[in-house]
N, C-alpha and C. Protein backbone atom coordinates (compact mmCIF):
# COMPACT_ATOMS: atom_id res chain seq x y z
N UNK A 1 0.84 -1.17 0.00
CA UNK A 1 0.00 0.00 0.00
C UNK A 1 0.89 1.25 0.00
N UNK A 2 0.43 2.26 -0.80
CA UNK A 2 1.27 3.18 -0.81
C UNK A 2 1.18 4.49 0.45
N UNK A 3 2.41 5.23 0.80
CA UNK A 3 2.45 6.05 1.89
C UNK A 3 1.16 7.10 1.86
N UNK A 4 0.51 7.32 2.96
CA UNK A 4 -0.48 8.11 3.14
C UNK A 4 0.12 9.60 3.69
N UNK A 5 -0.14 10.71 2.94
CA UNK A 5 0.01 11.69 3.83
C UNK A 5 -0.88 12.61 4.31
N UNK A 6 -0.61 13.64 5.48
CA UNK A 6 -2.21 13.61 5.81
C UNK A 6 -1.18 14.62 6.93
N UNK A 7 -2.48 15.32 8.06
CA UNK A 7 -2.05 16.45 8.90
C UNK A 7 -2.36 15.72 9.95
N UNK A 8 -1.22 15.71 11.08
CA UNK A 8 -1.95 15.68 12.13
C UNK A 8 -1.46 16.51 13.34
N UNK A 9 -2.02 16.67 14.50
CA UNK A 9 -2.22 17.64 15.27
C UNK A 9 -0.82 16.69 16.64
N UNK A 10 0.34 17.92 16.27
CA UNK A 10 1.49 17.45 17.31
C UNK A 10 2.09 18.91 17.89
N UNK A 11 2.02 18.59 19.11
CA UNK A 11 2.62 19.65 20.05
C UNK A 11 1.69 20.87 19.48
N UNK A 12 0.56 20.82 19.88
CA UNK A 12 -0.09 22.29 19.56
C UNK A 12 -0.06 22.96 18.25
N UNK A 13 -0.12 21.97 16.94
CA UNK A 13 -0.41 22.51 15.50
C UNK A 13 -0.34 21.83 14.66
N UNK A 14 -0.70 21.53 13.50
CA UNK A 14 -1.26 20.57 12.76
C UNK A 14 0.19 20.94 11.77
N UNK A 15 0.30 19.40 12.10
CA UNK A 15 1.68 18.87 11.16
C UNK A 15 1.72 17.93 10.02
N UNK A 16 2.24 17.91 8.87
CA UNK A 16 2.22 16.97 8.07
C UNK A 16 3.09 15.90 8.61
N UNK A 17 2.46 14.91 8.08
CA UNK A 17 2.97 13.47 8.35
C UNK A 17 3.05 12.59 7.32
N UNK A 18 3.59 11.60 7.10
CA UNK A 18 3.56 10.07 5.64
C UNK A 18 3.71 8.89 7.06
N UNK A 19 1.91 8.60 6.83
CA UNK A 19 1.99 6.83 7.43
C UNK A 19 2.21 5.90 6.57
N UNK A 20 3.66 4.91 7.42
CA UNK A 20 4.19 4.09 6.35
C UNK A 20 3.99 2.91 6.82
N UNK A 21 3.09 2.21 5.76
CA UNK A 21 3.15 0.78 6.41
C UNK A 21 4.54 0.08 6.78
N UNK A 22 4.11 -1.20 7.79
CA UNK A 22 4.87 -2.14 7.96
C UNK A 22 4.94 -3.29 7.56
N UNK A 23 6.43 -3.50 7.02
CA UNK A 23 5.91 -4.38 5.61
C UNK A 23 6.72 -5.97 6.51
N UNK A 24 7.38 -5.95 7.65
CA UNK A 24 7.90 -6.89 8.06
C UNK A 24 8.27 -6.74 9.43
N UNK A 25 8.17 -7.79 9.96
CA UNK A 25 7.75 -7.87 12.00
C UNK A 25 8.97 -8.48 12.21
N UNK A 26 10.14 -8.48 13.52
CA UNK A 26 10.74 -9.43 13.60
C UNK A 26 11.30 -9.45 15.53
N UNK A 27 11.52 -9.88 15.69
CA UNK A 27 11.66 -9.89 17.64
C UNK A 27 11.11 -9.41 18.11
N UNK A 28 9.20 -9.89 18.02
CA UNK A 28 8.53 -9.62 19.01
C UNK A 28 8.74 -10.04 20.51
N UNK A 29 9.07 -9.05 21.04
CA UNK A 29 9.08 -9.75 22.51
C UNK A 29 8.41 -8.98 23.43
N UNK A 30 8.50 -10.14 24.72
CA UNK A 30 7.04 -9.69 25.57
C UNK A 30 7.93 -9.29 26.55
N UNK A 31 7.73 -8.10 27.38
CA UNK A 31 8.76 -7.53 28.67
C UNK A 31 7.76 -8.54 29.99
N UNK A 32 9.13 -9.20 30.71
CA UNK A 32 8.35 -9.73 31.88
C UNK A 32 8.40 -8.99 33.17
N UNK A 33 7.23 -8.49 34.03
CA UNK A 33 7.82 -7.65 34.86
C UNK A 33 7.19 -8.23 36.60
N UNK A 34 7.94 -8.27 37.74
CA UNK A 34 7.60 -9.02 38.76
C UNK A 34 7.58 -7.51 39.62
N UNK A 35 6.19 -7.40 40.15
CA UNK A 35 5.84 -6.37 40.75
C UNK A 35 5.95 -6.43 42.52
N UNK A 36 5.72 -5.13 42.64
CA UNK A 36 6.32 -5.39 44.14
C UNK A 36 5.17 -6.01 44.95
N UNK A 37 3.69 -6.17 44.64
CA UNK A 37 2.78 -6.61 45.30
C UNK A 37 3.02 -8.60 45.07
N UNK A 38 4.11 -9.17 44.72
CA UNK A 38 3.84 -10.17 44.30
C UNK A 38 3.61 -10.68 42.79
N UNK A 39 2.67 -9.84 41.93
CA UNK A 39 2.53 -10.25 40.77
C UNK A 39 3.23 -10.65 39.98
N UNK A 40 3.07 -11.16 39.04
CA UNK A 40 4.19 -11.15 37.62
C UNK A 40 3.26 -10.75 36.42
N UNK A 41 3.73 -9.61 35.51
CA UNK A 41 2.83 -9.75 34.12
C UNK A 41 3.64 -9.60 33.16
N UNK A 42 3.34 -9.54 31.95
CA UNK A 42 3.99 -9.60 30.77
C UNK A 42 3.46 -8.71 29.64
N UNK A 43 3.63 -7.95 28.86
CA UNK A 43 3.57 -6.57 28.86
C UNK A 43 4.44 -6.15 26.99
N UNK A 44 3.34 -6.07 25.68
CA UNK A 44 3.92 -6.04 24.82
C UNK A 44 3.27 -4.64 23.82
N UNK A 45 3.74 -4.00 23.09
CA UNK A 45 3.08 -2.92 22.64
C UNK A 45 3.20 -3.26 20.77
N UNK A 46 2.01 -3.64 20.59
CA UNK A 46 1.70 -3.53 19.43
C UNK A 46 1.30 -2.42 18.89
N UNK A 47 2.37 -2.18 17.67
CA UNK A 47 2.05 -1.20 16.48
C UNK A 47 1.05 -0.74 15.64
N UNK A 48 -0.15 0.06 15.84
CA UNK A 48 -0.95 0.27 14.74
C UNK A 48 -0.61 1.09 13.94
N UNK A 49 0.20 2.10 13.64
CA UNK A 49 0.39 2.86 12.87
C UNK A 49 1.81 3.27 12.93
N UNK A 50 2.55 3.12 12.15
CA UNK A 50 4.27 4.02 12.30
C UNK A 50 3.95 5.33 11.07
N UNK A 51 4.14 6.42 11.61
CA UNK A 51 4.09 8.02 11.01
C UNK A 51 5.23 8.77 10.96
N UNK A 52 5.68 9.19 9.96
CA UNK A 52 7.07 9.61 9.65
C UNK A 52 6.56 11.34 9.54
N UNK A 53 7.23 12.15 10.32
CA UNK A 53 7.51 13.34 10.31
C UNK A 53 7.94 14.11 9.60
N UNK A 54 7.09 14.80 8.46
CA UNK A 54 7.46 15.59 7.52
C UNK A 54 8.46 16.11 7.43
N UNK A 55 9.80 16.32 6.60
CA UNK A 55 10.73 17.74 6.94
C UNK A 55 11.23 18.00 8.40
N UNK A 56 11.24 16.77 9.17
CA UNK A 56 11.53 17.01 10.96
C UNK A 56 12.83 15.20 10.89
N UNK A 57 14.09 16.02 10.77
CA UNK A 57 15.31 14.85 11.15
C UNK A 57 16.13 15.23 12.67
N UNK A 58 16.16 13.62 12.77
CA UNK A 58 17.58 13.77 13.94
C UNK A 58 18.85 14.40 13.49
N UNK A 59 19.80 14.92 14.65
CA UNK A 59 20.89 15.56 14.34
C UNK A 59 21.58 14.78 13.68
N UNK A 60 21.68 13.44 13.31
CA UNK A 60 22.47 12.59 12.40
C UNK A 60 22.16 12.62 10.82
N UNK A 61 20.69 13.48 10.57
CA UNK A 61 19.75 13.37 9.00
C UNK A 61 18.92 12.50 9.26
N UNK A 62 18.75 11.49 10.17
CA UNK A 62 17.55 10.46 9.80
C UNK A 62 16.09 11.30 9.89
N UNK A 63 15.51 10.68 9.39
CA UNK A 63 13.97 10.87 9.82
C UNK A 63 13.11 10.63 11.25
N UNK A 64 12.39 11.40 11.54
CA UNK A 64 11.72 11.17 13.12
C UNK A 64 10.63 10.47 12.70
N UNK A 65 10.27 9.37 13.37
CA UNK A 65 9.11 8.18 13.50
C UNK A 65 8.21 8.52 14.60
N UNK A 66 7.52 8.26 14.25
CA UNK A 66 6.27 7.82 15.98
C UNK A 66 5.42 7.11 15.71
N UNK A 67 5.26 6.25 16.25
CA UNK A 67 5.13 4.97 16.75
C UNK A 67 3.47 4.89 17.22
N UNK A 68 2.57 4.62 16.96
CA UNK A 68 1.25 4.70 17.96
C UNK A 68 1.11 3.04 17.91
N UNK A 69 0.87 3.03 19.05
CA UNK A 69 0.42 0.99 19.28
C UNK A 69 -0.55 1.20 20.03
N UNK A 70 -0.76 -0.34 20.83
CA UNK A 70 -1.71 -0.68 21.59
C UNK A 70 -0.85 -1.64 22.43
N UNK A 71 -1.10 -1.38 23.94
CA UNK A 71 -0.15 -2.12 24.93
C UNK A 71 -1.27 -3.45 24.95
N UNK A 72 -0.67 -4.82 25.19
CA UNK A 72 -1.17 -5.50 25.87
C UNK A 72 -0.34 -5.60 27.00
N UNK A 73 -1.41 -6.35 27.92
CA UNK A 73 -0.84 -6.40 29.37
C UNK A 73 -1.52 -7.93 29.95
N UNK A 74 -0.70 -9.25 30.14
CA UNK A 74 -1.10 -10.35 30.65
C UNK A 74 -0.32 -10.34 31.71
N UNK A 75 -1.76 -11.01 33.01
CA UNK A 75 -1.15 -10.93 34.33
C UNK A 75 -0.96 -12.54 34.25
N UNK A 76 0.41 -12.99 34.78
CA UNK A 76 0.67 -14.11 34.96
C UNK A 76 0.65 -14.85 35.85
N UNK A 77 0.73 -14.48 37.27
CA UNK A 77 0.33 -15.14 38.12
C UNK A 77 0.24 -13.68 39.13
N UNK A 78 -0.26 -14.09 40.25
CA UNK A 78 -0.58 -13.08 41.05
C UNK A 78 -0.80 -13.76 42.75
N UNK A 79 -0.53 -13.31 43.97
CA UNK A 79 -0.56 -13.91 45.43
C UNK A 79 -1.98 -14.41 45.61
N UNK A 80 -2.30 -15.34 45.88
CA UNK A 80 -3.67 -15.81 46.18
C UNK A 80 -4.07 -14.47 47.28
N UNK A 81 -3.62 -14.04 48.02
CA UNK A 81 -4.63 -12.66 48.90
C UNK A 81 -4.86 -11.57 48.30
N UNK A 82 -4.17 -11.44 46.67
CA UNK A 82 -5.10 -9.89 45.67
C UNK A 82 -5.83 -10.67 45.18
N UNK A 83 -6.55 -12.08 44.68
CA UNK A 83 -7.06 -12.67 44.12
C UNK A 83 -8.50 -12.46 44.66
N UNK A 84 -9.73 -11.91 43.82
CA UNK A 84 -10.76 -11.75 44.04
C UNK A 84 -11.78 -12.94 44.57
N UNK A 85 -12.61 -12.72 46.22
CA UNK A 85 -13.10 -14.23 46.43
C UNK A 85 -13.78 -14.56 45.81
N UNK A 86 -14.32 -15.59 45.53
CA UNK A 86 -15.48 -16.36 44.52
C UNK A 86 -16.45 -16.80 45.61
């Protein structure tokens, strides 16, 4: 599919942008995290959209990205006393 460009509204003013698909996935990984109440969850942020920043580079020339996803969040185990009674 070809790049979409389009305005969108960053830091207080409407900016051009090119959403570029993603044409290939590779080391998805899930962050495991052991909380101080006991828990353990696991914790991964899927990508819905990567948006490339018009005319806006890092001090090296690259291009600036942003990223919008959707977090998942699986609780993996948890102390039987936060566990809701039945």
């Amino acid at each position: 599919m070809p790049e979409k460009k389009r305005k969108m509204a960053l830091l207080g003013h409407e900016t051009d942008v090119t959403e570029v698909d993603i044409v290939e996935k590779k080391n998805e990984r899930m962050a495991e995290y052991t909380l101080e109440d006991g828990s353990v969850i696991r914790f991964i942020a899927y990508p819905t959209a990567v948006i490339r920043i018009d005319g806006q580079y890092n001090p090296d020339g690259t291009p600036i990205y942003l990223v919008l996803n959707q977090p998942l969040t699986t609780v993996i185990s948890s102390p039987d006393n936060m566990k809701k009674k039945q």
